[in-house]
PDB file of N, CA and C in Angstrom:
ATOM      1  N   UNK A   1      98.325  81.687  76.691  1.00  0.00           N
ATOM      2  CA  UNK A   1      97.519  82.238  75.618  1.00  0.00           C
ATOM      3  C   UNK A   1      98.236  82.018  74.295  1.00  0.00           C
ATOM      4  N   UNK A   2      97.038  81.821  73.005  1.00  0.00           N
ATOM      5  CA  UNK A   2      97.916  81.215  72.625  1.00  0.00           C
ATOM      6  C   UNK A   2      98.480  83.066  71.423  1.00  0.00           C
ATOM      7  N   UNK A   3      99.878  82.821  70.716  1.00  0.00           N
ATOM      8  CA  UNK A   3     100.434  83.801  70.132  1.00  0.00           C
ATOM      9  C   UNK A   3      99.562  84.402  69.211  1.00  0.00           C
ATOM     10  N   UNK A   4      99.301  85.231  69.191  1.00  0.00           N
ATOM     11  CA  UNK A   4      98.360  85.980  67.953  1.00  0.00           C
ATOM     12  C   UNK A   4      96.902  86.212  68.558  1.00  0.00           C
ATOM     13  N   UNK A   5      96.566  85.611  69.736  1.00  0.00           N
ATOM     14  CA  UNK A   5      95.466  85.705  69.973  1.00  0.00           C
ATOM     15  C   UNK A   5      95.025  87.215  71.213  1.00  0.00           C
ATOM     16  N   UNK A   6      94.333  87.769  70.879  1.00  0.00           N
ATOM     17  CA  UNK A   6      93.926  89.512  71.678  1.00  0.00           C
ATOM     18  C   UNK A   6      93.712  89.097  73.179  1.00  0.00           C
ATOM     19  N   UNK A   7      94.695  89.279  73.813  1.00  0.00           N
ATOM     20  CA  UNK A   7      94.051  89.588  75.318  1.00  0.00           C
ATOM     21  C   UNK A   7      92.901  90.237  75.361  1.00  0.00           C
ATOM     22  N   UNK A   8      92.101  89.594  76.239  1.00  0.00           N
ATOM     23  CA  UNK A   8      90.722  89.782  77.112  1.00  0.00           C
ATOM     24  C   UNK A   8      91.131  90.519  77.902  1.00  0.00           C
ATOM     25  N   UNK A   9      91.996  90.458  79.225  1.00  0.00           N
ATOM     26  CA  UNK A   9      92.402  91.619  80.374  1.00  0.00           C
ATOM     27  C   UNK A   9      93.838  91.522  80.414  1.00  0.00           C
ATOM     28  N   UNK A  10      93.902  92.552  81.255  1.00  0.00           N
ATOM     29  CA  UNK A  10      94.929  92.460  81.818  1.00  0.00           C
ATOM     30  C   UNK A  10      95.899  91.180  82.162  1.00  0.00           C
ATOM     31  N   UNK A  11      95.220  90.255  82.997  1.00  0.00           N
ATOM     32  CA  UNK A  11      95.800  89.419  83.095  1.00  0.00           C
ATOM     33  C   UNK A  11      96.213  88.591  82.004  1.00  0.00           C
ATOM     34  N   UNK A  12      95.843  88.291  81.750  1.00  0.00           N
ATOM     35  CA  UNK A  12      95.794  87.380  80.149  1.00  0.00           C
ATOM     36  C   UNK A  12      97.092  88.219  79.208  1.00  0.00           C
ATOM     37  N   UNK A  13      97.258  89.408  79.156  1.00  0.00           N
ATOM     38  CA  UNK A  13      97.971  90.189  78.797  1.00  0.00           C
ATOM     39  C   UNK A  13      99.717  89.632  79.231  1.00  0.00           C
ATOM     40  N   UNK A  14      99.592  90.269  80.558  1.00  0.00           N
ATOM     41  CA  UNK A  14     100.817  90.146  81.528  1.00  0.00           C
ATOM     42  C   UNK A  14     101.193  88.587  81.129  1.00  0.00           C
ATOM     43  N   UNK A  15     100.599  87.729  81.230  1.00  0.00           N
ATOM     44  CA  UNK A  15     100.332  85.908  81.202  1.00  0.00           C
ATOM     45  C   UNK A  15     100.986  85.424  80.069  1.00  0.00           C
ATOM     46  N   UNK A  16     101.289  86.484  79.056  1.00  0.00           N
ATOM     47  CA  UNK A  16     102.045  86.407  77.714  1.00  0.00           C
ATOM     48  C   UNK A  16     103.553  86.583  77.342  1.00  0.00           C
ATOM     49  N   UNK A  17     104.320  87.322  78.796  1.00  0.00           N
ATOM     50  CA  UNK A  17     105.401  87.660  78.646  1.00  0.00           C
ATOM     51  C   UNK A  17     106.010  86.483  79.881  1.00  0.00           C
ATOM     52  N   UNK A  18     107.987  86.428  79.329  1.00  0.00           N
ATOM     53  CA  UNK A  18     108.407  85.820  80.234  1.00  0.00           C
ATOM     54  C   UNK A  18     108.316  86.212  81.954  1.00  0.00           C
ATOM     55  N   UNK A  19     108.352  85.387  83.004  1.00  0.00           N
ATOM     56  CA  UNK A  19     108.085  85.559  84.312  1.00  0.00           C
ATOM     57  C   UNK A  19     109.155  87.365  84.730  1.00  0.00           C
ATOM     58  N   UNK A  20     110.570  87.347  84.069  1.00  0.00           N
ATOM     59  CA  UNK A  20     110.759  88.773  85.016  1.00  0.00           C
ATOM     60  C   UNK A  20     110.414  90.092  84.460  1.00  0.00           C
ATOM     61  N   UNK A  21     109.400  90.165  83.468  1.00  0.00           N
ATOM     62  CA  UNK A  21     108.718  90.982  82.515  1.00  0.00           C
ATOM     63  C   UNK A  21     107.556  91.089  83.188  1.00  0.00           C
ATOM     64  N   UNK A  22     106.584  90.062  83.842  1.00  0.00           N
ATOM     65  CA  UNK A  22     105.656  89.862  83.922  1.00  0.00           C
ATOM     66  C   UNK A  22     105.822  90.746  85.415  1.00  0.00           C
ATOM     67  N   UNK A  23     106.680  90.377  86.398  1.00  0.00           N
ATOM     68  CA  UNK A  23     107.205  90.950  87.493  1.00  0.00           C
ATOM     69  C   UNK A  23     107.062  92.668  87.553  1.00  0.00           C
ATOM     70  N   UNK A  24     107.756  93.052  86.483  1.00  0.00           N
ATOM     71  CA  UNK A  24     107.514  94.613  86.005  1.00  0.00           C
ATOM     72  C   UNK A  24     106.318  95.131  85.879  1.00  0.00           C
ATOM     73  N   UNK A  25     105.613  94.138  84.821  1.00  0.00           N
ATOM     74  CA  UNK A  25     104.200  94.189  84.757  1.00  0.00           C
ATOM     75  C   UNK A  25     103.129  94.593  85.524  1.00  0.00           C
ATOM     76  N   UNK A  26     103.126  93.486  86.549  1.00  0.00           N
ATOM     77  CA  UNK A  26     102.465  93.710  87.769  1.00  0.00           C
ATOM     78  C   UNK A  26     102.881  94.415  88.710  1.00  0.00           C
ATOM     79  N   UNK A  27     104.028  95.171  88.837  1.00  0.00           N
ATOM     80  CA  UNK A  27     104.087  96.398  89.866  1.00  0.00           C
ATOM     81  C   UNK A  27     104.133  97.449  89.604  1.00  0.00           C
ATOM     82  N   UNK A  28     104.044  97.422  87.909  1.00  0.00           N
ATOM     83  CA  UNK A  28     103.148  98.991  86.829  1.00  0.00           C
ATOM     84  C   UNK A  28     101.454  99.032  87.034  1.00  0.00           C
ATOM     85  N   UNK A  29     101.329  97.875  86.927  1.00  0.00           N
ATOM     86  CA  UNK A  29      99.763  97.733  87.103  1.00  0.00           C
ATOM     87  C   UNK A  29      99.576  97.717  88.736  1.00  0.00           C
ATOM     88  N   UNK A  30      99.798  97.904  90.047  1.00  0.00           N
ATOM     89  CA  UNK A  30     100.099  98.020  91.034  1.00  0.00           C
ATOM     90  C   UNK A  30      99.691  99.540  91.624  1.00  0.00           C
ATOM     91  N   UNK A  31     100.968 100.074  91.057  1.00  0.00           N
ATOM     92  CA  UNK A  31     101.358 101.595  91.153  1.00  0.00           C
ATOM     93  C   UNK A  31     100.180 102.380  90.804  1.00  0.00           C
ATOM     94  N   UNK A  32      99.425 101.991  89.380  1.00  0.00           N
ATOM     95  CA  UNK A  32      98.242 102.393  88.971  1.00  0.00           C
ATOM     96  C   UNK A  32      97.297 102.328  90.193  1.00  0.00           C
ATOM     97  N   UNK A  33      96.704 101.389  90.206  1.00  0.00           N
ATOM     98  CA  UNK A  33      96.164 100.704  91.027  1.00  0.00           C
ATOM     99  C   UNK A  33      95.878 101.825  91.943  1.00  0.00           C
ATOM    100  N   UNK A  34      96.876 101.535  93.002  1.00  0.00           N
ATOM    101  CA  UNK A  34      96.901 102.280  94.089  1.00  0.00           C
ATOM    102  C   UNK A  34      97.048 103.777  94.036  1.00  0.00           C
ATOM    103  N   UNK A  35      97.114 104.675  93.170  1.00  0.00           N
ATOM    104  CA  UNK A  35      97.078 105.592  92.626  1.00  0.00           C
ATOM    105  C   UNK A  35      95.659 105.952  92.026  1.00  0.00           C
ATOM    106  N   UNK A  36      94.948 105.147  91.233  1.00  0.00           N
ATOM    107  CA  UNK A  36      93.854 105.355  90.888  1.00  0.00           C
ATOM    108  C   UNK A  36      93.460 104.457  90.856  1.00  0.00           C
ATOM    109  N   UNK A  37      92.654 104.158  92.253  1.00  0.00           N
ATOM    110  CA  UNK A  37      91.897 103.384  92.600  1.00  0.00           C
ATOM    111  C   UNK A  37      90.401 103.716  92.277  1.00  0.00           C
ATOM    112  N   UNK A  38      89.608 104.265  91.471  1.00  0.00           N
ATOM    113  CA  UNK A  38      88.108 104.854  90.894  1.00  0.00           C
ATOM    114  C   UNK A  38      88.901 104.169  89.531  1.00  0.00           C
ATOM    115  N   UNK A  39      89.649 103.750  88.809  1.00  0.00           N
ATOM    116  CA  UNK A  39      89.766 103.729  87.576  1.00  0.00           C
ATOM    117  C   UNK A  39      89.559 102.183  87.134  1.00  0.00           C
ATOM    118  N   UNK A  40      89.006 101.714  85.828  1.00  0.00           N
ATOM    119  CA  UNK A  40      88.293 100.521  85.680  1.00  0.00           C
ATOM    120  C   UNK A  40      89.832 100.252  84.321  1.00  0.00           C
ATOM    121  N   UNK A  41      90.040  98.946  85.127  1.00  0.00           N
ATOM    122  CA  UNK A  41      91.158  98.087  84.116  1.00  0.00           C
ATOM    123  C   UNK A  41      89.873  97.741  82.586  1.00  0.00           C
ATOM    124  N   UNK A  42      91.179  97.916  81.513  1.00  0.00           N
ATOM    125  CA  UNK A  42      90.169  97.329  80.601  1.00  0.00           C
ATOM    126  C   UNK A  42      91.826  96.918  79.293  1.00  0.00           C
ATOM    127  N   UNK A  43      91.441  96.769  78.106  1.00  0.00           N
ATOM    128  CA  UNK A  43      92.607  95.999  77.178  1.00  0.00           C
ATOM    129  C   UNK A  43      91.797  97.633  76.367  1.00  0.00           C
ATOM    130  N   UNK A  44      92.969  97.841  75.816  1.00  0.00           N
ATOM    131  CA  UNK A  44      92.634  99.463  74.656  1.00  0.00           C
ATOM    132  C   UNK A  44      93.780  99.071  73.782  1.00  0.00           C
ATOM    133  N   UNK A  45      93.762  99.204  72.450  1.00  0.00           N
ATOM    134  CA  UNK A  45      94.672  98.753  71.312  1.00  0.00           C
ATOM    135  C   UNK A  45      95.715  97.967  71.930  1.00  0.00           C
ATOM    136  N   UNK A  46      94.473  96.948  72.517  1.00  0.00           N
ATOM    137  CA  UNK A  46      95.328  95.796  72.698  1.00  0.00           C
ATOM    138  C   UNK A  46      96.183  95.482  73.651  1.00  0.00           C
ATOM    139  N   UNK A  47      96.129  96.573  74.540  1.00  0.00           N
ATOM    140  CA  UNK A  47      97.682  96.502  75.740  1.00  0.00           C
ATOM    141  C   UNK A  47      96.646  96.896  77.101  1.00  0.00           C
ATOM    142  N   UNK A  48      97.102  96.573  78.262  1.00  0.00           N
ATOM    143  CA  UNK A  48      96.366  97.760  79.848  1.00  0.00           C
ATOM    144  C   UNK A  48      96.256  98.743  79.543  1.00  0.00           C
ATOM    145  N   UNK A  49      94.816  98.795  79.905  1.00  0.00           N
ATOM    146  CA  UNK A  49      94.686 100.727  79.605  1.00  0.00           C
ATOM    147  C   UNK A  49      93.755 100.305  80.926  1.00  0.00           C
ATOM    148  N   UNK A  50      93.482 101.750  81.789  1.00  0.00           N
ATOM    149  CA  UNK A  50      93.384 102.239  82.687  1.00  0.00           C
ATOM    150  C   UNK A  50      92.695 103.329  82.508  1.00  0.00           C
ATOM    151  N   UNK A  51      91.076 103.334  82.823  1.00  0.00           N
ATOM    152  CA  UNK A  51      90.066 104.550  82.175  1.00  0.00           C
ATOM    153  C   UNK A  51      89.331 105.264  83.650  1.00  0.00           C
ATOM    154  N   UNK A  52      89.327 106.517  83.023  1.00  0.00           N
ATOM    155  CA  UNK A  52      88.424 107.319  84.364  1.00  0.00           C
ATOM    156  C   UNK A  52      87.749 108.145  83.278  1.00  0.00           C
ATOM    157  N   UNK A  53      86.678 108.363  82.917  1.00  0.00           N
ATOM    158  CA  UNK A  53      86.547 109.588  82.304  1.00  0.00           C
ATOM    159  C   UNK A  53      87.492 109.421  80.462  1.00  0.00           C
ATOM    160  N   UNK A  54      87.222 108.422  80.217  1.00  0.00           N
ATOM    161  CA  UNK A  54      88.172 108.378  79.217  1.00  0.00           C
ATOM    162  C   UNK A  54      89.183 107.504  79.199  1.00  0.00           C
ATOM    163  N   UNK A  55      90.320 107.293  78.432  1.00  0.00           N
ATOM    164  CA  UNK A  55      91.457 106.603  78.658  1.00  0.00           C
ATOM    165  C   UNK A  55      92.530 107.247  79.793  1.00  0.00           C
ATOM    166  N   UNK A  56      92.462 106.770  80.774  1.00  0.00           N
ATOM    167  CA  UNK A  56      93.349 107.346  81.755  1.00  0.00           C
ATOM    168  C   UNK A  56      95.308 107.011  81.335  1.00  0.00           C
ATOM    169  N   UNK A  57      95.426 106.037  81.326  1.00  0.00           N
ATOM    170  CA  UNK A  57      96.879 105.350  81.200  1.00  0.00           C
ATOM    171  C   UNK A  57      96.951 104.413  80.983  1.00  0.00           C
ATOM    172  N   UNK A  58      98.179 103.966  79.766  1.00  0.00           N
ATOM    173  CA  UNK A  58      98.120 102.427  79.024  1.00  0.00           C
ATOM    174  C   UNK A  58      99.601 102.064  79.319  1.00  0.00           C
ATOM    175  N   UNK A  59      99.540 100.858  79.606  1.00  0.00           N
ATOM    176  CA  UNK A  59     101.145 100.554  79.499  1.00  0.00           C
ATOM    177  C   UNK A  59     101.360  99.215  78.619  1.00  0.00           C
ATOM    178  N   UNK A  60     102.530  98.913  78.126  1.00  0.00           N
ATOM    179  CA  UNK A  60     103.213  97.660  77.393  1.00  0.00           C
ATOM    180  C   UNK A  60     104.384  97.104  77.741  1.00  0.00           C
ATOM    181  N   UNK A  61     105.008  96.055  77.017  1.00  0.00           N
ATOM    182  CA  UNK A  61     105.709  95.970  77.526  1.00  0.00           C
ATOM    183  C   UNK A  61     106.503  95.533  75.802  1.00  0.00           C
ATOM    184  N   UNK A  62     107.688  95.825  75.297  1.00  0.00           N
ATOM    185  CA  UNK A  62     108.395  95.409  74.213  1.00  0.00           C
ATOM    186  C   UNK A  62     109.713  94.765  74.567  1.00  0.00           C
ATOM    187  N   UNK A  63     110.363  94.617  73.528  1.00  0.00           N
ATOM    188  CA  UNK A  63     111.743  93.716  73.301  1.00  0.00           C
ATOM    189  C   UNK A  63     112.801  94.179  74.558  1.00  0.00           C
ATOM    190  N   UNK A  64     112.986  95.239  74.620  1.00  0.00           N
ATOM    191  CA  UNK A  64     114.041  95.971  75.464  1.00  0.00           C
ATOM    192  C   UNK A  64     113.027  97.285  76.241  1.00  0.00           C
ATOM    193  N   UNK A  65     112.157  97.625  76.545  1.00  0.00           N
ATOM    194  CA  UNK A  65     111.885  98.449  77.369  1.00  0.00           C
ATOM    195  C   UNK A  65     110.275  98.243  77.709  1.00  0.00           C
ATOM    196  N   UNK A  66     109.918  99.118  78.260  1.00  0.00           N
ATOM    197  CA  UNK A  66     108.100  99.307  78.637  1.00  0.00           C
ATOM    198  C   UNK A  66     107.650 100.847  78.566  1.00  0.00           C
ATOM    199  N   UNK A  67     107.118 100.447  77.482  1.00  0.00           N
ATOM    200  CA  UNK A  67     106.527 102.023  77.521  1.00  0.00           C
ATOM    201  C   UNK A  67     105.167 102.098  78.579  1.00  0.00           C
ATOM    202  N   UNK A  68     104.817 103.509  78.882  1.00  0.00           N
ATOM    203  CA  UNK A  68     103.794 104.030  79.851  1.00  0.00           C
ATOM    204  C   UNK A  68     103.458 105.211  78.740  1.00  0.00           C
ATOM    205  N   UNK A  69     101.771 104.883  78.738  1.00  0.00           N
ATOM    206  CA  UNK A  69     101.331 105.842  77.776  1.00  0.00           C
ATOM    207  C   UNK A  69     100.288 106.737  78.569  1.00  0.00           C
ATOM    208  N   UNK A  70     100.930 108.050  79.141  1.00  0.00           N
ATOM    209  CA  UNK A  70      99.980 108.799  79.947  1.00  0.00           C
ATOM    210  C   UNK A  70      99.582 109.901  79.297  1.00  0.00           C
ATOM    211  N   UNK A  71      99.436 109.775  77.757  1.00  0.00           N
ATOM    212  CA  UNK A  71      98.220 110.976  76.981  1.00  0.00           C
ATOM    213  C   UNK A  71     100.354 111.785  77.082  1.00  0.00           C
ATOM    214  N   UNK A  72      99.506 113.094  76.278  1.00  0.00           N
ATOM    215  CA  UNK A  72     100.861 114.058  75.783  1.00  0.00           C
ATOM    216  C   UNK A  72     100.792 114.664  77.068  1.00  0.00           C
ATOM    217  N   UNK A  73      99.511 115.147  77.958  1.00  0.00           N
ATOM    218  CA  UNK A  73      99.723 116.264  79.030  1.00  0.00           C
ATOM    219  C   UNK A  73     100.757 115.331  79.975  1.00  0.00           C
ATOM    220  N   UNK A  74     100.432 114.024  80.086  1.00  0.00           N
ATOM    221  CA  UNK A  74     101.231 113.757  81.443  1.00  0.00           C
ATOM    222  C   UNK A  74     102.473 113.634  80.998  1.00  0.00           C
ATOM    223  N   UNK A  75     103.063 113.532  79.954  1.00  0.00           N
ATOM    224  CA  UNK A  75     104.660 113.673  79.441  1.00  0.00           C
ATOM    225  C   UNK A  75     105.260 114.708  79.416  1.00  0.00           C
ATOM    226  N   UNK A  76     104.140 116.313  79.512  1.00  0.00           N
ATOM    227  CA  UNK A  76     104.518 117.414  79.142  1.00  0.00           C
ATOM    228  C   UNK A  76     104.741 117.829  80.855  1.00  0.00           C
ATOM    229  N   UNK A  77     103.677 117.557  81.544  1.00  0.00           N
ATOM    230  CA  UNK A  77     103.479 118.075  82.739  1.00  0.00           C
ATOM    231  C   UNK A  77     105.323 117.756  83.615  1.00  0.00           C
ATOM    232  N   UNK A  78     105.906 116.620  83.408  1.00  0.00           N
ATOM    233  CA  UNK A  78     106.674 115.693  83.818  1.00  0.00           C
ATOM    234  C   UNK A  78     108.142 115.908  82.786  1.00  0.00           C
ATOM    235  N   UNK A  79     108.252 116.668  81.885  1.00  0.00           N
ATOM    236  CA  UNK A  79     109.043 116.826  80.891  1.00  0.00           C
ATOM    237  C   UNK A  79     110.626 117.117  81.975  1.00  0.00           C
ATOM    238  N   UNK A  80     110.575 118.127  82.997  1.00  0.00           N
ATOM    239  CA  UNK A  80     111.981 117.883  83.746  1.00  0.00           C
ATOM    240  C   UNK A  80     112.508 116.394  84.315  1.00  0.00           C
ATOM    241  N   UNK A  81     110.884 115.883  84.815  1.00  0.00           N
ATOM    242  CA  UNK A  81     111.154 114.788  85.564  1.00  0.00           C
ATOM    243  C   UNK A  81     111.580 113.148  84.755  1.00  0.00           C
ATOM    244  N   UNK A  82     111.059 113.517  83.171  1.00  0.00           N
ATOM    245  CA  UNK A  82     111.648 112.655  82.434  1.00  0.00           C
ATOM    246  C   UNK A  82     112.516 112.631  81.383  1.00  0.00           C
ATOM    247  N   UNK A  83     113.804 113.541  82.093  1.00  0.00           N
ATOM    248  CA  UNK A  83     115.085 113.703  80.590  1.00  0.00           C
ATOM    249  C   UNK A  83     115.761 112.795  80.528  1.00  0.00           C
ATOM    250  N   UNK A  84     115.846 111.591  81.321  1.00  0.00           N
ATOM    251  CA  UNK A  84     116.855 110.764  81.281  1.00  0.00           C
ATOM    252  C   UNK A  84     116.159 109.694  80.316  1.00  0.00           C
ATOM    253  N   UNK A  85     115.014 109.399  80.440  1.00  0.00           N
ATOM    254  CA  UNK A  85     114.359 108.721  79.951  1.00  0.00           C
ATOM    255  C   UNK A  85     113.981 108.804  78.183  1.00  0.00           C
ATOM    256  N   UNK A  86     113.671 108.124  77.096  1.00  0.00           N
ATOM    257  CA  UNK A  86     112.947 108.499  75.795  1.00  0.00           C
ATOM    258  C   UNK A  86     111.769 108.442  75.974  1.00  0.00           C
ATOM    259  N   UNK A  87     111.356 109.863  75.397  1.00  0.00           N
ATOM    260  CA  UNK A  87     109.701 109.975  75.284  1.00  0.00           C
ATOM    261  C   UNK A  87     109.379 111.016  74.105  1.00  0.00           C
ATOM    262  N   UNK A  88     108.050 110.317  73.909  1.00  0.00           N
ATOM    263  CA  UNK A  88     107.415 111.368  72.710  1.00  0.00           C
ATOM    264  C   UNK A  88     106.266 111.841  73.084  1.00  0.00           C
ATOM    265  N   UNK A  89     105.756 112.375  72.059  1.00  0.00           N
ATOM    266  CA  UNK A  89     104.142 113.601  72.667  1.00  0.00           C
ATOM    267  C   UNK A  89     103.542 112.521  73.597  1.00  0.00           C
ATOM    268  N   UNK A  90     103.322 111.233  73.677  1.00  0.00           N
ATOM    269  CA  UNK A  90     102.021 110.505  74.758  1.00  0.00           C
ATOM    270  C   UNK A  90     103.128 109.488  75.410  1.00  0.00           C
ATOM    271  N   UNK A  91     104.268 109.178  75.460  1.00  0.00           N
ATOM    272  CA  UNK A  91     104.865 107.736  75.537  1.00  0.00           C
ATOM    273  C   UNK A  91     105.985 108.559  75.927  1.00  0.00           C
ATOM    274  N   UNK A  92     106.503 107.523  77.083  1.00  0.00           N
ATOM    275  CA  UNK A  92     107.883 106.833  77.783  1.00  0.00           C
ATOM    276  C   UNK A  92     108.033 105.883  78.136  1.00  0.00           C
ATOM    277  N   UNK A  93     109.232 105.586  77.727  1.00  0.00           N
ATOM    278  CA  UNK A  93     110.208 104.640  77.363  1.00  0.00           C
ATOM    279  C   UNK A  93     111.139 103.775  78.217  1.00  0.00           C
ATOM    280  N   UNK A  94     110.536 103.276  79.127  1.00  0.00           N
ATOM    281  CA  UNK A  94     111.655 102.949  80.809  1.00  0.00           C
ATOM    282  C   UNK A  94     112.634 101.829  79.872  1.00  0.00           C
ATOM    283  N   UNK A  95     113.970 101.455  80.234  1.00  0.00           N
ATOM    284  CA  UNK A  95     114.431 100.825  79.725  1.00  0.00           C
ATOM    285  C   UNK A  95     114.118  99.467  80.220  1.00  0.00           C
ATOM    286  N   UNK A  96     114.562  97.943  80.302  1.00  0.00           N
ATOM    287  CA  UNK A  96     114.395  97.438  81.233  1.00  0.00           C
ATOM    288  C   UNK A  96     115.802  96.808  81.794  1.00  0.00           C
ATOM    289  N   UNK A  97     116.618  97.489  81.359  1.00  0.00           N
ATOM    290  CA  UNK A  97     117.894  97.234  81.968  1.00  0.00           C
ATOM    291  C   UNK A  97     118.159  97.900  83.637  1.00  0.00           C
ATOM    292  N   UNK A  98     117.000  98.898  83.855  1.00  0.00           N
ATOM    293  CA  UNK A  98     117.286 100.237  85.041  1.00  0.00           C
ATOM    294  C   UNK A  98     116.072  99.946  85.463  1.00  0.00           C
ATOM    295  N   UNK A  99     115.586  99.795  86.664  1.00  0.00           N
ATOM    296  CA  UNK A  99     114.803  99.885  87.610  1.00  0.00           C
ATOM    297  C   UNK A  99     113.861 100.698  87.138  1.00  0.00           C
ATOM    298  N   UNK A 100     112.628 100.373  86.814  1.00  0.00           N
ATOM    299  CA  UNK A 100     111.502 101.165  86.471  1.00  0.00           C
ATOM    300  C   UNK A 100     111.110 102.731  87.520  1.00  0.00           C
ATOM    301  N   UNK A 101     111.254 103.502  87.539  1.00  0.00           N
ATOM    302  CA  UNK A 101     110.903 104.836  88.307  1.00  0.00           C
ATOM    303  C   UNK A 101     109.375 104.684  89.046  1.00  0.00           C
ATOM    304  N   UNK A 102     108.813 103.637  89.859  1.00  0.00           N
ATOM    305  CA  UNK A 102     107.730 103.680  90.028  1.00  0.00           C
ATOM    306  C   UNK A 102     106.987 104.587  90.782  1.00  0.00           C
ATOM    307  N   UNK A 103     107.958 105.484  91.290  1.00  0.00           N
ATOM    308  CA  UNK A 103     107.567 106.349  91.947  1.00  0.00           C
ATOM    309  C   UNK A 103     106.917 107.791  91.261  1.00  0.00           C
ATOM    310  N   UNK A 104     107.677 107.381  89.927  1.00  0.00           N
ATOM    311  CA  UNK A 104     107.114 108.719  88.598  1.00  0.00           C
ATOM    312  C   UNK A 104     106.116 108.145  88.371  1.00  0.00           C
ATOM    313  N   UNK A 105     105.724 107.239  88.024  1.00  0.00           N
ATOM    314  CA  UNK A 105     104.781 106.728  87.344  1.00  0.00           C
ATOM    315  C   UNK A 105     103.786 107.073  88.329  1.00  0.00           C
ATOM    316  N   UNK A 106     103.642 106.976  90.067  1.00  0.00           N
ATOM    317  CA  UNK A 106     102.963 106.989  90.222  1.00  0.00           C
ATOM    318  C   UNK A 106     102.253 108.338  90.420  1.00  0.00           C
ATOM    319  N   UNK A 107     103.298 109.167  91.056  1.00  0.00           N
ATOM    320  CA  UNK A 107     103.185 110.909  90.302  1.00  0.00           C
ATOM    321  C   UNK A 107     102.113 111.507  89.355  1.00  0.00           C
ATOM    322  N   UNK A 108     102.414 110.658  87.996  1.00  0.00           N
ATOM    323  CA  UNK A 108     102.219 110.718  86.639  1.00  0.00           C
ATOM    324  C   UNK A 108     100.995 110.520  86.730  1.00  0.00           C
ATOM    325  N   UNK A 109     100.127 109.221  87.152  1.00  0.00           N
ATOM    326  CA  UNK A 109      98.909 108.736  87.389  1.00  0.00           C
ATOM    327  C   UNK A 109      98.433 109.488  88.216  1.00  0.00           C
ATOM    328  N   UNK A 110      99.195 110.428  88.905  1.00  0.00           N
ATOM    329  CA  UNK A 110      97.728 110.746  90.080  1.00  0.00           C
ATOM    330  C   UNK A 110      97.342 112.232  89.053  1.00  0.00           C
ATOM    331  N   UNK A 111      98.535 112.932  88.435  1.00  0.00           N
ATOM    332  CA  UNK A 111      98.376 114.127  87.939  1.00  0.00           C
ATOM    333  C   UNK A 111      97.011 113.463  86.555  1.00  0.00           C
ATOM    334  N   UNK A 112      96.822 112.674  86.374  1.00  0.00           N
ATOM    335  CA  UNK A 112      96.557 112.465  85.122  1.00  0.00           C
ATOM    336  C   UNK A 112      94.985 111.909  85.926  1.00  0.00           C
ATOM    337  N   UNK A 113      94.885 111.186  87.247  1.00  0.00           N
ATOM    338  CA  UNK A 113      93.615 111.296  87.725  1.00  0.00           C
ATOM    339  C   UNK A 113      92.482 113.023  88.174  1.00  0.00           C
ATOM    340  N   UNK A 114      93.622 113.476  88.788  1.00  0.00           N
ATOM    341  CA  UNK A 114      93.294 115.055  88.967  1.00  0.00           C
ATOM    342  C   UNK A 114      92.755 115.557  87.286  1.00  0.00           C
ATOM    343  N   UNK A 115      93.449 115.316  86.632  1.00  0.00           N
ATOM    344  CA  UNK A 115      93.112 115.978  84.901  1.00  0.00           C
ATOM    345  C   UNK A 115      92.107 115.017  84.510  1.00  0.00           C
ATOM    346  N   UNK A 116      91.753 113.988  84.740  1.00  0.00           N
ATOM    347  CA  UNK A 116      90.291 113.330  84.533  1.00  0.00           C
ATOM    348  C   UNK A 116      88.856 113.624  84.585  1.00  0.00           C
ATOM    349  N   UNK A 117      89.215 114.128  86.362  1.00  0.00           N
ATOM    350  CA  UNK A 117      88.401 114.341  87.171  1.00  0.00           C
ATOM    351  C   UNK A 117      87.851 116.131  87.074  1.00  0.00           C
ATOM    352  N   UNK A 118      88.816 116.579  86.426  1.00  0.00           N
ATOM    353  CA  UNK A 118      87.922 118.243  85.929  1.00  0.00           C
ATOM    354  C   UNK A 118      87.265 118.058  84.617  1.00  0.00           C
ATOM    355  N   UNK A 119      87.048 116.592  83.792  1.00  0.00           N
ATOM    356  CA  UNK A 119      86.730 116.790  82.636  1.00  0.00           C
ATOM    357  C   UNK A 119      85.404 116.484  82.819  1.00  0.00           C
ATOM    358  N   UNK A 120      84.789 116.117  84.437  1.00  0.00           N
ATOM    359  CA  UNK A 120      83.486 115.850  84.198  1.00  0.00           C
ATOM    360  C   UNK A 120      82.715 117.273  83.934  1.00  0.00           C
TER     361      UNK A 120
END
């Protein structure tokens, strides 16, 4: 794709970064996945976002880390489970020097499908 130009999906997205980025990529988008499986992939300011009822969860990927954007509740809900980590009111910060926590993430996504799913 070429630089400057807006990913269409997901894929196209991931398709933009070098191959062991892309690796990360796809086993964030994975974890989702299989976690919230009712939820429809779509591109939201530009990055994976992940909707049920709204914007469910967005992730990116930058220079030195990948943020996971699960709204402020799922950062708040998770606030013991993520001190090691940087995060602000909607966003954390995995480094990519350390093994992504995919097991929080996937935690994170299901609490954040449950909080979807009472907003009907």
């Amino acid at each position: 794709m070429e630089h400057g130009k807006k990913p269409k999906n997901i894929d196209e997205y991931i398709a933009t970064f070098p191959k062991n980025i892309q690796t990360i990529l796809l086993e964030i988008r994975q974890v989702i996945r299989d976690a919230a499986p009712q939820a429809l992939e779509a591109i939201s300011y530009q990055i994976p976002t992940f909707k049920l009822n709204g914007n469910l969860v967005h992730f990116a990927a930058f220079k030195d880390h990948i943020s996971f954007f699960p709204t402020s509740s799922g950062v708040e809900a998770f606030r013991k489970e993520l001190t090691s980590y940087e995060s602000s009111k909607g966003t954390i910060r995995f480094p990519l020097d350390k093994p992504i926590p995919l097991d929080l993430v996937k935690q994170i996504v299901k609490f954040r499908v449950k909080e979807s799913l009472q907003k009907k």
